[in-house]
N, C-alpha and C. Protein backbone atom coordinates (compact mmCIF):
# COMPACT_ATOMS: atom_id res chain seq x y z
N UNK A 1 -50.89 11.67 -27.77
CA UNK A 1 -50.51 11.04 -26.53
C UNK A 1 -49.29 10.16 -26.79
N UNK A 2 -48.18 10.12 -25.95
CA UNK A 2 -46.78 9.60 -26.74
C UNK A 2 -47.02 8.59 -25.14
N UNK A 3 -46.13 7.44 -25.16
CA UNK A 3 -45.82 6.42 -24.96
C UNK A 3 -46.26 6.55 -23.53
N UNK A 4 -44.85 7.92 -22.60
CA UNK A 4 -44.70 7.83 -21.70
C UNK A 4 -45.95 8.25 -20.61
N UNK A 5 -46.70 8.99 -21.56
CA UNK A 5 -48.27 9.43 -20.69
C UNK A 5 -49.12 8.46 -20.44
N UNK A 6 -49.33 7.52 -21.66
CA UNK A 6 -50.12 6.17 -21.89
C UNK A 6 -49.70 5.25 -21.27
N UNK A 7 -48.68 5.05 -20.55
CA UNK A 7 -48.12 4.07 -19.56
C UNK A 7 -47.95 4.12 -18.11
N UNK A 8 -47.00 5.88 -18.09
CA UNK A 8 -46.47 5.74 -16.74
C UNK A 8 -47.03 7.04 -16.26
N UNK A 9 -48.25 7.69 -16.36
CA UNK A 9 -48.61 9.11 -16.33
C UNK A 9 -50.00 8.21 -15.20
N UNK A 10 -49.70 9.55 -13.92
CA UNK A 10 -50.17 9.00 -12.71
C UNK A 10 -51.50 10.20 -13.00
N UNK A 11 -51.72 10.67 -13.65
CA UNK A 11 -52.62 12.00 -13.83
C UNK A 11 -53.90 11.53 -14.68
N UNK A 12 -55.31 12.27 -14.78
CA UNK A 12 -56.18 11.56 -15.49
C UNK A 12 -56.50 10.43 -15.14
N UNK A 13 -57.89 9.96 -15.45
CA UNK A 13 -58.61 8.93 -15.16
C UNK A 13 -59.22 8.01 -16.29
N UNK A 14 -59.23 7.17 -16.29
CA UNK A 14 -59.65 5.58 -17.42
C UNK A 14 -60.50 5.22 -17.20
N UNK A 15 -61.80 5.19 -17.89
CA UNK A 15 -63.08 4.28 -18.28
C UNK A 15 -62.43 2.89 -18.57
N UNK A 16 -63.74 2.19 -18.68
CA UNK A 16 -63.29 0.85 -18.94
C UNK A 16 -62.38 0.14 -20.21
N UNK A 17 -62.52 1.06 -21.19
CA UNK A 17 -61.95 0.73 -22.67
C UNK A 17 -60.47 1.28 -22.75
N UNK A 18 -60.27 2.22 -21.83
CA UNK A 18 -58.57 2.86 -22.05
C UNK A 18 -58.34 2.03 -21.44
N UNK A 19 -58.75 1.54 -20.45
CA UNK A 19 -58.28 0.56 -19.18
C UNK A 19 -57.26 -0.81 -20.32
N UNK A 20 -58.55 -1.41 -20.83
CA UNK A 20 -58.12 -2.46 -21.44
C UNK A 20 -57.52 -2.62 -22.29
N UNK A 21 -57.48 -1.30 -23.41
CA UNK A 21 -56.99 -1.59 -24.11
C UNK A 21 -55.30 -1.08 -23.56
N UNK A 22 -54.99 -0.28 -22.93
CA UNK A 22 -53.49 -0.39 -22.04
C UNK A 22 -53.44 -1.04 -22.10
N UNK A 23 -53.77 -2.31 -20.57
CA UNK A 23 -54.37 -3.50 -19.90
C UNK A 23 -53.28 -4.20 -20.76
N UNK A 24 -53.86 -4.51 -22.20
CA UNK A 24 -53.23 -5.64 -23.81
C UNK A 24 -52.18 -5.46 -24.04
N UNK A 25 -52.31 -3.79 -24.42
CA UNK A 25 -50.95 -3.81 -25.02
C UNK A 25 -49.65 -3.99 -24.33
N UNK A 26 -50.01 -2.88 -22.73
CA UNK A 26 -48.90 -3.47 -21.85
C UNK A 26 -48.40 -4.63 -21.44
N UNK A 27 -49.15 -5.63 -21.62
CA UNK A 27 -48.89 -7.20 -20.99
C UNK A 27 -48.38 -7.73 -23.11
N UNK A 28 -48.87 -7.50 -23.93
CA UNK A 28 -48.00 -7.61 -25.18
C UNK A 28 -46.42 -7.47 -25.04
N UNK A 29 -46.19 -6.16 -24.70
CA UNK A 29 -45.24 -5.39 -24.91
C UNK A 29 -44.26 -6.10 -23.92
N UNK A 30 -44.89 -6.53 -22.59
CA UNK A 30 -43.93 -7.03 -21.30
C UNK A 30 -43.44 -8.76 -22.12
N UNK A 31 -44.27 -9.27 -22.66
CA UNK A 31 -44.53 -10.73 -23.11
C UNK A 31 -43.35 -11.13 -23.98
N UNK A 32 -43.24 -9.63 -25.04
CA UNK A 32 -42.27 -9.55 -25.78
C UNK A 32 -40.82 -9.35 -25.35
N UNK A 33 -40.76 -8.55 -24.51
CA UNK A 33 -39.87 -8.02 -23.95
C UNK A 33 -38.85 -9.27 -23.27
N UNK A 34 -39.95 -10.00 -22.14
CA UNK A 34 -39.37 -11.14 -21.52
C UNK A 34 -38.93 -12.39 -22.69
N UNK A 35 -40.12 -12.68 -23.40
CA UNK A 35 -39.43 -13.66 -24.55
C UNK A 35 -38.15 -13.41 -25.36
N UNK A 36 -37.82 -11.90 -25.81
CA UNK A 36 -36.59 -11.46 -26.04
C UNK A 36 -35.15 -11.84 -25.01
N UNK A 37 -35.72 -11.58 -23.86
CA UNK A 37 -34.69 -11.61 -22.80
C UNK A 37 -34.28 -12.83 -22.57
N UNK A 38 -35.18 -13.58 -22.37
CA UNK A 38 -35.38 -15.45 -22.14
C UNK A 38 -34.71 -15.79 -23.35
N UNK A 39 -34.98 -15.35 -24.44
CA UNK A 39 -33.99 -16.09 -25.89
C UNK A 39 -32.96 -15.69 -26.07
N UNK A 40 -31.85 -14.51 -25.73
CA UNK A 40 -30.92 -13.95 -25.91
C UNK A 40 -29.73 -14.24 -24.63
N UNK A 41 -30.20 -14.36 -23.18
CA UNK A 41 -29.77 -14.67 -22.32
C UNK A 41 -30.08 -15.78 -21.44
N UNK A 42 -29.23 -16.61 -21.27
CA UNK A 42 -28.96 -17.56 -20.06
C UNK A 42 -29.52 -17.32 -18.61
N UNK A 43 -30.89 -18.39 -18.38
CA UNK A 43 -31.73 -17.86 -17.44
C UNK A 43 -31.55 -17.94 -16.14
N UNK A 44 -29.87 -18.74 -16.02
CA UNK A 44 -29.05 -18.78 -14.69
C UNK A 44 -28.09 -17.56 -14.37
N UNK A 45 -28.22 -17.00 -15.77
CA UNK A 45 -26.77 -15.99 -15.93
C UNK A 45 -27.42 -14.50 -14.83
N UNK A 46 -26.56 -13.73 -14.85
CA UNK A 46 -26.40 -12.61 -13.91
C UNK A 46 -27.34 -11.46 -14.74
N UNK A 47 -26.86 -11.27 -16.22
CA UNK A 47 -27.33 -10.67 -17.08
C UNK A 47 -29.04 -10.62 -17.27
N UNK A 48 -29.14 -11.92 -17.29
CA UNK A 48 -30.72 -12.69 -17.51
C UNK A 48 -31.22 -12.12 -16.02
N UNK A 49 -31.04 -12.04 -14.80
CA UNK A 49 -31.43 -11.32 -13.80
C UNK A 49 -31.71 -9.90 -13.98
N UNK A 50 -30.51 -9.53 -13.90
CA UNK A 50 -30.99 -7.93 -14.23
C UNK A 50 -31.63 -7.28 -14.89
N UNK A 51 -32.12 -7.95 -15.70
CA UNK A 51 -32.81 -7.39 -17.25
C UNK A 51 -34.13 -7.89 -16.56
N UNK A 52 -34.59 -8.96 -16.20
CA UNK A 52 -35.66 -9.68 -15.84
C UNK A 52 -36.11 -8.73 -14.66
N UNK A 53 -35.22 -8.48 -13.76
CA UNK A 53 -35.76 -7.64 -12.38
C UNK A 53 -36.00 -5.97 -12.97
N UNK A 54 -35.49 -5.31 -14.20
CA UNK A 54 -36.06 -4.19 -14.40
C UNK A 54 -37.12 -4.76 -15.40
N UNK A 55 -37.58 -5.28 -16.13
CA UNK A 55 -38.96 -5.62 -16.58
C UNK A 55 -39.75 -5.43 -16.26
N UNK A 56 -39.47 -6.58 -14.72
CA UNK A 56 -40.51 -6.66 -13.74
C UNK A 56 -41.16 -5.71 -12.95
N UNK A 57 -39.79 -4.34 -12.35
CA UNK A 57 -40.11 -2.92 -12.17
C UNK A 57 -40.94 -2.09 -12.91
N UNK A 58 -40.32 -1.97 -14.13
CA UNK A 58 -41.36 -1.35 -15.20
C UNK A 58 -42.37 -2.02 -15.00
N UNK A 59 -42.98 -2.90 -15.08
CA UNK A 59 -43.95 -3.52 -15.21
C UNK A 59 -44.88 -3.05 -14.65
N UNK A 60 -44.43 -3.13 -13.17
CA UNK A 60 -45.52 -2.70 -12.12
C UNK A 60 -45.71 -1.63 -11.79
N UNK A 61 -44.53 -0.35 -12.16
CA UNK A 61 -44.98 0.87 -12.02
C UNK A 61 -45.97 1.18 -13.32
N UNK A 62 -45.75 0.45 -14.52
CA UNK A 62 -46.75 0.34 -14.97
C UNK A 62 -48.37 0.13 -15.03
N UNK A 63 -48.62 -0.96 -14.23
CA UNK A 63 -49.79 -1.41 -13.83
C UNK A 63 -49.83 -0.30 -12.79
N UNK A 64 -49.81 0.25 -11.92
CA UNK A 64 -50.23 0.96 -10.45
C UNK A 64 -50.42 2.21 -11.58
N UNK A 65 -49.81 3.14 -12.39
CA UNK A 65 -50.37 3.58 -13.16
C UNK A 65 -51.97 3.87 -13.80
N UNK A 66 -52.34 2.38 -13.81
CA UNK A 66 -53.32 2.25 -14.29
C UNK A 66 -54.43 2.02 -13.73
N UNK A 67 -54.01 1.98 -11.93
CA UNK A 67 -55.50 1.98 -11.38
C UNK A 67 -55.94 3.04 -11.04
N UNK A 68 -57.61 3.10 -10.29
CA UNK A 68 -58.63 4.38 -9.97
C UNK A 68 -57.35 4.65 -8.78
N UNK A 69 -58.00 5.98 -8.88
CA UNK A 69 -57.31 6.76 -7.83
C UNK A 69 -58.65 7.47 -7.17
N UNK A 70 -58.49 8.92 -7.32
CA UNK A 70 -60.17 9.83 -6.42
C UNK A 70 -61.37 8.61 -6.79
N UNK A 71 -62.19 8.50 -5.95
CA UNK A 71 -62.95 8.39 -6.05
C UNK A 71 -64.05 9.58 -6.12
N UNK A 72 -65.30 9.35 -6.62
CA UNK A 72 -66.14 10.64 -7.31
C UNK A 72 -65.17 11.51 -7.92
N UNK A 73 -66.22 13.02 -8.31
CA UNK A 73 -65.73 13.69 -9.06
C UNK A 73 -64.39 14.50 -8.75
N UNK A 74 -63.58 14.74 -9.71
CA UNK A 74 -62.03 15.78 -9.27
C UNK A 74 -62.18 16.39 -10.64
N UNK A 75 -60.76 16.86 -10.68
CA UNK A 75 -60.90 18.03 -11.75
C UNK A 75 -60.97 18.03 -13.52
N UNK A 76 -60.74 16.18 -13.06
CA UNK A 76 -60.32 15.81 -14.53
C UNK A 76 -61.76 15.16 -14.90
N UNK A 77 -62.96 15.15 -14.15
CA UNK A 77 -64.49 15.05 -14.64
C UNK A 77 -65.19 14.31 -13.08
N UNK A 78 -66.27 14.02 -14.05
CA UNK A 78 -66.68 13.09 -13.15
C UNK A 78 -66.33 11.81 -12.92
N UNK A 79 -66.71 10.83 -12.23
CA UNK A 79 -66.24 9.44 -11.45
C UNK A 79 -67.20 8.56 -12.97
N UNK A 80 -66.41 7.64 -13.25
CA UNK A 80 -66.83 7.16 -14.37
C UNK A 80 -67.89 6.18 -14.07
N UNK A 81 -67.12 5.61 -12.71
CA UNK A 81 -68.20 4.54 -11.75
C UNK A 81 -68.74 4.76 -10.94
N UNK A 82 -69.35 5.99 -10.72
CA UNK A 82 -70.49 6.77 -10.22
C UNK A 82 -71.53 6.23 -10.33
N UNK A 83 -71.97 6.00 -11.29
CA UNK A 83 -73.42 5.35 -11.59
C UNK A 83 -73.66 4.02 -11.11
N UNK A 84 -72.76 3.51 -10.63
CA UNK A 84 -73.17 2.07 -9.80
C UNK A 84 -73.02 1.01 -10.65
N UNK A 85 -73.03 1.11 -12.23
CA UNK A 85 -72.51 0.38 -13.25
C UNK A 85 -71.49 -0.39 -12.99
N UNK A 86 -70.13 0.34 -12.46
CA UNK A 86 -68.97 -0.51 -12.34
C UNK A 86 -68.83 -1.19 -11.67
N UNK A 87 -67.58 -2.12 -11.34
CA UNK A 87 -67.41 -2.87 -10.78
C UNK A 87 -66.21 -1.96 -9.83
N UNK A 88 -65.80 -1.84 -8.12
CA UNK A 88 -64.70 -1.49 -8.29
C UNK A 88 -63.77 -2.51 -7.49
N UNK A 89 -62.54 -2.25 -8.35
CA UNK A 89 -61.61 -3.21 -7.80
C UNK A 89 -61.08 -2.94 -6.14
N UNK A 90 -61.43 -1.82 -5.89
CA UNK A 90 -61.14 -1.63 -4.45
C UNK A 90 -62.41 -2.44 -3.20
């Protein structure tokens, strides 16, 4: 599984543990990203914007990525929170 499936891949469905562990690393990876940006550029400057406003893009096409989509079963199995176990965020 390479980067771009594990992030930005709208296909397949996540139990609770792929969830989170994405969940970490993506908010790591953004944490880093912005602290890079924040230390290298001037947070009034034009530069420091643009970089900050595609972050922030990635970011969130990131996260929407990562939520339920079908509810019950589709082709990629059954509904993980079927059993009444889960919680759902919807």
């Amino acid at each position: 599984m390479d980067f771009q499936e594990m992030f930005f891949s709208f296909d397949g469905r996540l139990n609770r543990k792929p969830y989170i562990l994405r969940f970490l690393l993506r908010n790591a990876i953004i944490w880093c990203l912005g602290y890079l940006i924040g230390s290298l550029f001037a947070p009034d400057g034009t530069m420091f914007q643009i970089l900050a406003f595609a972050l922030t893009f990635i970011a969130a096409l990131s996260c929407l990525s990562l939520l339920r989509r079908t509810i019950g079963p589709n082709r990629y199995g059954p509904d993980p929170l079927a059993d009444g176990r889960g919680i759902d965020a919807w």
